[in-house]
C-alpha atoms as a PDB file:
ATOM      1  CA  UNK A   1      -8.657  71.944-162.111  1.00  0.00           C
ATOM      2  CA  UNK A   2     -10.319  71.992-158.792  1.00  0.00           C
ATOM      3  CA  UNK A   3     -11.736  68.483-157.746  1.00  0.00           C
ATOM      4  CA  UNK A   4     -13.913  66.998-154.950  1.00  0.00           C
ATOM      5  CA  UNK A   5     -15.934  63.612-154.354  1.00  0.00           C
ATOM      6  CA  UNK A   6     -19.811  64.241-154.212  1.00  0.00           C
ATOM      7  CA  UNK A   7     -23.058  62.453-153.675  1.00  0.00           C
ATOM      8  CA  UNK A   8     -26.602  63.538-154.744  1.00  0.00           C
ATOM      9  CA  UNK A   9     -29.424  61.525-152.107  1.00  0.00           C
ATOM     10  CA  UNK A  10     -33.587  62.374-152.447  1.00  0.00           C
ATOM     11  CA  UNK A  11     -34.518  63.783-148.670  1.00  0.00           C
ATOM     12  CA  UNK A  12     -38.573  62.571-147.532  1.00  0.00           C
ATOM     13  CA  UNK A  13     -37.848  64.383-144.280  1.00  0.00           C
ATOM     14  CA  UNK A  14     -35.611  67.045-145.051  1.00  0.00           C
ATOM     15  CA  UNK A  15     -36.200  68.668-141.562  1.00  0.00           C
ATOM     16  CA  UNK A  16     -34.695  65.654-139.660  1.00  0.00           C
ATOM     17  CA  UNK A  17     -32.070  65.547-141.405  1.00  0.00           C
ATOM     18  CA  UNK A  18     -31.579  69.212-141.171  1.00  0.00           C
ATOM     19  CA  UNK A  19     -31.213  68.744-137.176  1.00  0.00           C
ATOM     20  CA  UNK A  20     -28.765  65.878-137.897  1.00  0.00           C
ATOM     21  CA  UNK A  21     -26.620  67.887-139.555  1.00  0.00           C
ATOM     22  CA  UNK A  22     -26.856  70.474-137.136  1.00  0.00           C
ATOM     23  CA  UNK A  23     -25.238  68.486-134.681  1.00  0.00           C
ATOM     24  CA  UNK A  24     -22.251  68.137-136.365  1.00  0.00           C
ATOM     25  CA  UNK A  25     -21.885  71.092-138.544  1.00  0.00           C
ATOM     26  CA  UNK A  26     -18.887  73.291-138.017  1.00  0.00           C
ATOM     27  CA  UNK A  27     -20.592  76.149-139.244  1.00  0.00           C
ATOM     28  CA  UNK A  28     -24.174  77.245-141.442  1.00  0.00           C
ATOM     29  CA  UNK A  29     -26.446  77.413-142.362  1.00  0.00           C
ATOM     30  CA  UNK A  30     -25.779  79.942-145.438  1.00  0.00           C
ATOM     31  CA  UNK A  31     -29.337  80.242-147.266  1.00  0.00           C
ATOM     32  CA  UNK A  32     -28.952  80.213-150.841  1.00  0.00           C
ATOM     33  CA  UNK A  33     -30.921  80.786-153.878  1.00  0.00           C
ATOM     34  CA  UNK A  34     -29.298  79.489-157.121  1.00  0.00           C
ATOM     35  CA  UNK A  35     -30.622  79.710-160.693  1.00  0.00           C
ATOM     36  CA  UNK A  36     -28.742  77.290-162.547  1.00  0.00           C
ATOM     37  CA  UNK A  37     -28.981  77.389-166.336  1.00  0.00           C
ATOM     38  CA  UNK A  38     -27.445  74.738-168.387  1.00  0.00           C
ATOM     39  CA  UNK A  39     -25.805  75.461-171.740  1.00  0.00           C
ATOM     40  CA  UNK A  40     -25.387  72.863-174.797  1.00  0.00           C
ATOM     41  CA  UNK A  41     -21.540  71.371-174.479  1.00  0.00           C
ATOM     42  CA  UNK A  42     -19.836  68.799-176.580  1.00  0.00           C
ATOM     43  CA  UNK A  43     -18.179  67.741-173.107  1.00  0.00           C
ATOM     44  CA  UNK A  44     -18.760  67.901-169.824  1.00  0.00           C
ATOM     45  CA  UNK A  45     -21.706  70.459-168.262  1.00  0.00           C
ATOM     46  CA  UNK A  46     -21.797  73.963-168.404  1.00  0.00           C
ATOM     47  CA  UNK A  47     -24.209  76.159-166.548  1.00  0.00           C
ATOM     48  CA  UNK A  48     -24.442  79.777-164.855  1.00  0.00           C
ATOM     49  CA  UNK A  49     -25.221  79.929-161.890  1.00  0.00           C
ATOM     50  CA  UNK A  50     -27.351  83.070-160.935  1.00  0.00           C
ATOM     51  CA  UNK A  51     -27.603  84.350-157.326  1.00  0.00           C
ATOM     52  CA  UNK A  52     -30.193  86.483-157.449  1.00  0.00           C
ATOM     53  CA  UNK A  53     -28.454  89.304-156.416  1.00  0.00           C
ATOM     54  CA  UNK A  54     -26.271  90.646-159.676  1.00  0.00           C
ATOM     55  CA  UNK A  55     -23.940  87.942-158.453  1.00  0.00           C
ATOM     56  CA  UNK A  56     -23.288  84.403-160.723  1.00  0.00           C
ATOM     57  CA  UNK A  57     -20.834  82.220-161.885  1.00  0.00           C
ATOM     58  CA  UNK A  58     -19.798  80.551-164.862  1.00  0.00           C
ATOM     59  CA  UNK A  59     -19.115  76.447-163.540  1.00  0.00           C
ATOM     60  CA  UNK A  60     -17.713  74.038-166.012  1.00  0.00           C
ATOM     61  CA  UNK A  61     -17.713  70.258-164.548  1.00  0.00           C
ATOM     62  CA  UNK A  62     -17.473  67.031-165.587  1.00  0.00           C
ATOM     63  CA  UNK A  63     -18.788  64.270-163.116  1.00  0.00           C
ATOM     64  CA  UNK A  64     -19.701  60.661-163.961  1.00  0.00           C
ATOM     65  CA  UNK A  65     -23.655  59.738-163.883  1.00  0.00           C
ATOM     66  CA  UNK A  66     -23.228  56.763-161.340  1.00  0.00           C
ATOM     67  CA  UNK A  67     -24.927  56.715-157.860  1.00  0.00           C
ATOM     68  CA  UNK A  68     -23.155  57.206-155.118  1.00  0.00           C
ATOM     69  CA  UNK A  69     -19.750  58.753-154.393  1.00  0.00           C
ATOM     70  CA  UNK A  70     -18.591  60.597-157.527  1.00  0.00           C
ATOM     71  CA  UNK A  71     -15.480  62.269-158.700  1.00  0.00           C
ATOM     72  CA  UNK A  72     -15.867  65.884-160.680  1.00  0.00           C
ATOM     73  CA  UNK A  73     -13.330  68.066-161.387  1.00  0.00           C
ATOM     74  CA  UNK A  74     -14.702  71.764-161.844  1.00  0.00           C
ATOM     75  CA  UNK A  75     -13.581  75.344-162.695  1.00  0.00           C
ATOM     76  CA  UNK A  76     -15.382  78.640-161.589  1.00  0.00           C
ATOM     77  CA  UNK A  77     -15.362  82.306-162.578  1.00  0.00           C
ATOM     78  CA  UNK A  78     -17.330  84.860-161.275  1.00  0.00           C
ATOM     79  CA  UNK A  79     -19.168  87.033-162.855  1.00  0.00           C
ATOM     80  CA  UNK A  80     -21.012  90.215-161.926  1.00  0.00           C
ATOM     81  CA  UNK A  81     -23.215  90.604-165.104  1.00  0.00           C
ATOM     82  CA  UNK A  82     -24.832  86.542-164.910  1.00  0.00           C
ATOM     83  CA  UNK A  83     -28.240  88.141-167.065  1.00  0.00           C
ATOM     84  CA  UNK A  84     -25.806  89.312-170.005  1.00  0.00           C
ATOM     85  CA  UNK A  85     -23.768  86.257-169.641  1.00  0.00           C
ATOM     86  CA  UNK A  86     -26.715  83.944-170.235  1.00  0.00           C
ATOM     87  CA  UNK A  87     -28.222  85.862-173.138  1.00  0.00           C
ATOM     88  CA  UNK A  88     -24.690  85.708-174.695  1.00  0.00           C
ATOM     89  CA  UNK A  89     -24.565  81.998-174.112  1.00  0.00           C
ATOM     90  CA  UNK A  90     -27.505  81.025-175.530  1.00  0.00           C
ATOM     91  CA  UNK A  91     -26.742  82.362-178.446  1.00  0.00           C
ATOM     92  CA  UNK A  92     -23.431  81.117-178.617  1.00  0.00           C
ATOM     93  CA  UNK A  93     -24.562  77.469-177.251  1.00  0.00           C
ATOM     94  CA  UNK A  94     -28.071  77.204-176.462  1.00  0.00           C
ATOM     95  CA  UNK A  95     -29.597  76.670-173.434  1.00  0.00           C
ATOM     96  CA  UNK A  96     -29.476  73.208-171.978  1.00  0.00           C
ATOM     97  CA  UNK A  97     -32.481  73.174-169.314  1.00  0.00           C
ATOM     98  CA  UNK A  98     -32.477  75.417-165.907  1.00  0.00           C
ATOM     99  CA  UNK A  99     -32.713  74.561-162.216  1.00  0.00           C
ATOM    100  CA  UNK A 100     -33.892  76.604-159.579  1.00  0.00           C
ATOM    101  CA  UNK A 101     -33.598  75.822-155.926  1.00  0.00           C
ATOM    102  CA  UNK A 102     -33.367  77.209-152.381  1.00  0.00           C
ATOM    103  CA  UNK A 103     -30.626  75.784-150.782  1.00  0.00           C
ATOM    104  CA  UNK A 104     -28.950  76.247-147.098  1.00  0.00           C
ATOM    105  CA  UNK A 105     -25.450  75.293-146.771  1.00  0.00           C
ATOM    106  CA  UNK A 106     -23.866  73.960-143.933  1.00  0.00           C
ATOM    107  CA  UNK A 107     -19.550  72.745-143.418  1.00  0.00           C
ATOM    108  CA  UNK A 108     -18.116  70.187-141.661  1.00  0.00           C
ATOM    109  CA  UNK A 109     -14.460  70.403-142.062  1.00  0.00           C
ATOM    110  CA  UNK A 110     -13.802  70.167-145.746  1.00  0.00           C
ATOM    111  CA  UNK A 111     -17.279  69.087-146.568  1.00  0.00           C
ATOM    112  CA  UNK A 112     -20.059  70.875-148.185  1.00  0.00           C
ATOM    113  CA  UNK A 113     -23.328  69.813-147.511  1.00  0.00           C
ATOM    114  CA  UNK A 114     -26.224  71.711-149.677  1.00  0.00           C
ATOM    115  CA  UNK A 115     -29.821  70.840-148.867  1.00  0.00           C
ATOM    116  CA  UNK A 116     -31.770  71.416-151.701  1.00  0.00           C
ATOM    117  CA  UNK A 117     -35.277  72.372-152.572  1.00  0.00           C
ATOM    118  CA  UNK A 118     -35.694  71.966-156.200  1.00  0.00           C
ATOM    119  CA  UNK A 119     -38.159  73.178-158.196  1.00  0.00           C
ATOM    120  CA  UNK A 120     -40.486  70.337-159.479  1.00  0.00           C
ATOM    121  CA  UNK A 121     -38.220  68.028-158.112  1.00  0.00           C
ATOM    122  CA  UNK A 122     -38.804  68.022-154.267  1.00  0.00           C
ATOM    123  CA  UNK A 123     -36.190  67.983-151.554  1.00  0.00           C
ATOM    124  CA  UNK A 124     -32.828  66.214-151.477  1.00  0.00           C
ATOM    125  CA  UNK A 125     -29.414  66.704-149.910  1.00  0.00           C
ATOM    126  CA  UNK A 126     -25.705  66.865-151.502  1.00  0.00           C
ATOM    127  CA  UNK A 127     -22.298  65.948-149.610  1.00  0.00           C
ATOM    128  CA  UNK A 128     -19.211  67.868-151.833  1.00  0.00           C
ATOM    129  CA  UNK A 129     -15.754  66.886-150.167  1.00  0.00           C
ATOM    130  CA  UNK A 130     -13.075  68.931-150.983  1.00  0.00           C
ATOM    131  CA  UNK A 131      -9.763  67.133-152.139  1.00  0.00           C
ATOM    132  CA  UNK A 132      -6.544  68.674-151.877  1.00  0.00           C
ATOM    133  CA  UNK A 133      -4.463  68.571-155.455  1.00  0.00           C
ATOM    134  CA  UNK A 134      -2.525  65.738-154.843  1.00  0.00           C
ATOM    135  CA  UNK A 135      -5.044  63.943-152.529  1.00  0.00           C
ATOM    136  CA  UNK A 136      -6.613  60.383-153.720  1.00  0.00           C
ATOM    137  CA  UNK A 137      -9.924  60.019-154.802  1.00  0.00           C
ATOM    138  CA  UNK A 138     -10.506  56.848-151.975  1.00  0.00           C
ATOM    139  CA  UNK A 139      -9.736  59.510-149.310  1.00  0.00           C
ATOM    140  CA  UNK A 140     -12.688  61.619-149.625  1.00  0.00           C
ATOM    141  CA  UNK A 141     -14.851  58.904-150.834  1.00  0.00           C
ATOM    142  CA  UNK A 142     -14.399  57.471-147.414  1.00  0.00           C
ATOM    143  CA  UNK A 143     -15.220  60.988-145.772  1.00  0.00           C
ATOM    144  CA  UNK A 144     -18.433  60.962-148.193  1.00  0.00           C
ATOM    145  CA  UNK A 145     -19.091  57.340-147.111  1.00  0.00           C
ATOM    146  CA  UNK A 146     -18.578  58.156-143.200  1.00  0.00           C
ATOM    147  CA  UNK A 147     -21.106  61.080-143.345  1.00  0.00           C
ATOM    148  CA  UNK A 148     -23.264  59.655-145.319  1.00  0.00           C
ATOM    149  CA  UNK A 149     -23.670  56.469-142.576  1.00  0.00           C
ATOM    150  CA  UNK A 150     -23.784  59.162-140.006  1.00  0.00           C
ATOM    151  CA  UNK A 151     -26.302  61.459-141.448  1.00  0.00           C
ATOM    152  CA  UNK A 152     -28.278  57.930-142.214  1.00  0.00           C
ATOM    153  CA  UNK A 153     -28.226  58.331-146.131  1.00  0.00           C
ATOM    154  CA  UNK A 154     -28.833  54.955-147.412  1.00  0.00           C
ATOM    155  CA  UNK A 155     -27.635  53.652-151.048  1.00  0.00           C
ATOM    156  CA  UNK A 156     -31.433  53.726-151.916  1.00  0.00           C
ATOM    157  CA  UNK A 157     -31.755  57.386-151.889  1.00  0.00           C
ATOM    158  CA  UNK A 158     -29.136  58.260-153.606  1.00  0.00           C
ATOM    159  CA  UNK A 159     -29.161  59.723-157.244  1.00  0.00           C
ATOM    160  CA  UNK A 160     -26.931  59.325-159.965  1.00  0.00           C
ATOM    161  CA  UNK A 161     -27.464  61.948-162.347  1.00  0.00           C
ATOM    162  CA  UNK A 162     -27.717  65.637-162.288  1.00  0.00           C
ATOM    163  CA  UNK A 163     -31.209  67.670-160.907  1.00  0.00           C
ATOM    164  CA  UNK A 164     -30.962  69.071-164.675  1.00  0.00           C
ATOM    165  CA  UNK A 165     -31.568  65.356-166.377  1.00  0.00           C
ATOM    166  CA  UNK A 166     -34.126  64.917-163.767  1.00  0.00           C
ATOM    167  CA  UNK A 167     -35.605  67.742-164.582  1.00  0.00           C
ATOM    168  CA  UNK A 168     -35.219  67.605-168.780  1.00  0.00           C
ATOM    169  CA  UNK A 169     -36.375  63.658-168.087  1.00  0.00           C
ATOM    170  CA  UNK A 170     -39.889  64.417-166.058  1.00  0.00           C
ATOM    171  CA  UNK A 171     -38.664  62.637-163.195  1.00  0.00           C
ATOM    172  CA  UNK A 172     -40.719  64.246-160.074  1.00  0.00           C
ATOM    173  CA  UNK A 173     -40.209  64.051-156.286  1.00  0.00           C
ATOM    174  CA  UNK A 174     -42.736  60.795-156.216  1.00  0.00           C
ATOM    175  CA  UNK A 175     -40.743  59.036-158.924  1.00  0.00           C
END
């Protein structure tokens, strides 16, 4: 199973920190719309992801609710029918909640950083390192740590549960 370290932070000024990442980006930014909808699971989360463009995938994670630096381990198939594969889940599982955001993507080395305007949730930012398959957990959390003191994310901002919860809980941008 694939694995990285991540951290979820609420943005209030998402356009500075859009020009802070800029200056050290090695590449982005993609511009992303994603349609996430969350399924029922006894463990772990399960959601499609739905690009908008008769592209999706099917993402099964599971990721500790705890604020900063998290480990997940995830698996992800594509899929080229994501409107069939949701109806078919649904039935089979139920749907969960959904998420809908705009995001633009930028790399730095082996790091993912997604910032994210969520639906009814306002505007946030999310550091993914990758880890290599028999790479420590402390390694990337230190990357994730490092850019996160760079980029000026504070332990404050940052969030420990998914946008879905927030979402599902009435938890809005102000909150």
């Amino acid at each position: 199973m694939a694995r990285n370290v991540e951290i979820k932070a609420r943005v209030t000024d998402l356009t500075a920190l859009e020009a802070s990442v800029q200056t050290i980006a090695d590449s982005g930014p993609v511009e992303i719309f994603q349609d996430d909808c969350f399924f029922q699971s006894p463990e772990g989360r399960l959601k499609l992801r739905d690009f908008g463009d008769g592209r999706g995938e099917l993402i099964y994670y599971q990721r500790p609710d705890q604020s900063g630096p998290k480990h997940c381990h995830y698996e992800i198939a594509p899929t080229d029918q994501p409107d069939q594969l949701r109806l078919v889940l649904a039935l089979a599982w139920g749907e969960a909640g959904r998420v809908r955001k705009n995001r633009r993507l930028y790399l730095i080395g082996r790091t993912r950083i997604h910032l994210d305007q969520v639906e009814g949730l306002g505007d946030f930012m999310e550091l993914e390192v990758v880890l290599n398959d028999d790479e420590f957990t402390a390694s990337g959390q230190q990357e994730a740590d490092g850019l996160m003191a760079e980029l000026g994310i504070s332990a404050a901002d940052l969030v420990e549960c998914a946008y879905v919860d927030m979402i599902l809980g009435g938890k809005s941008e102000a909150d």
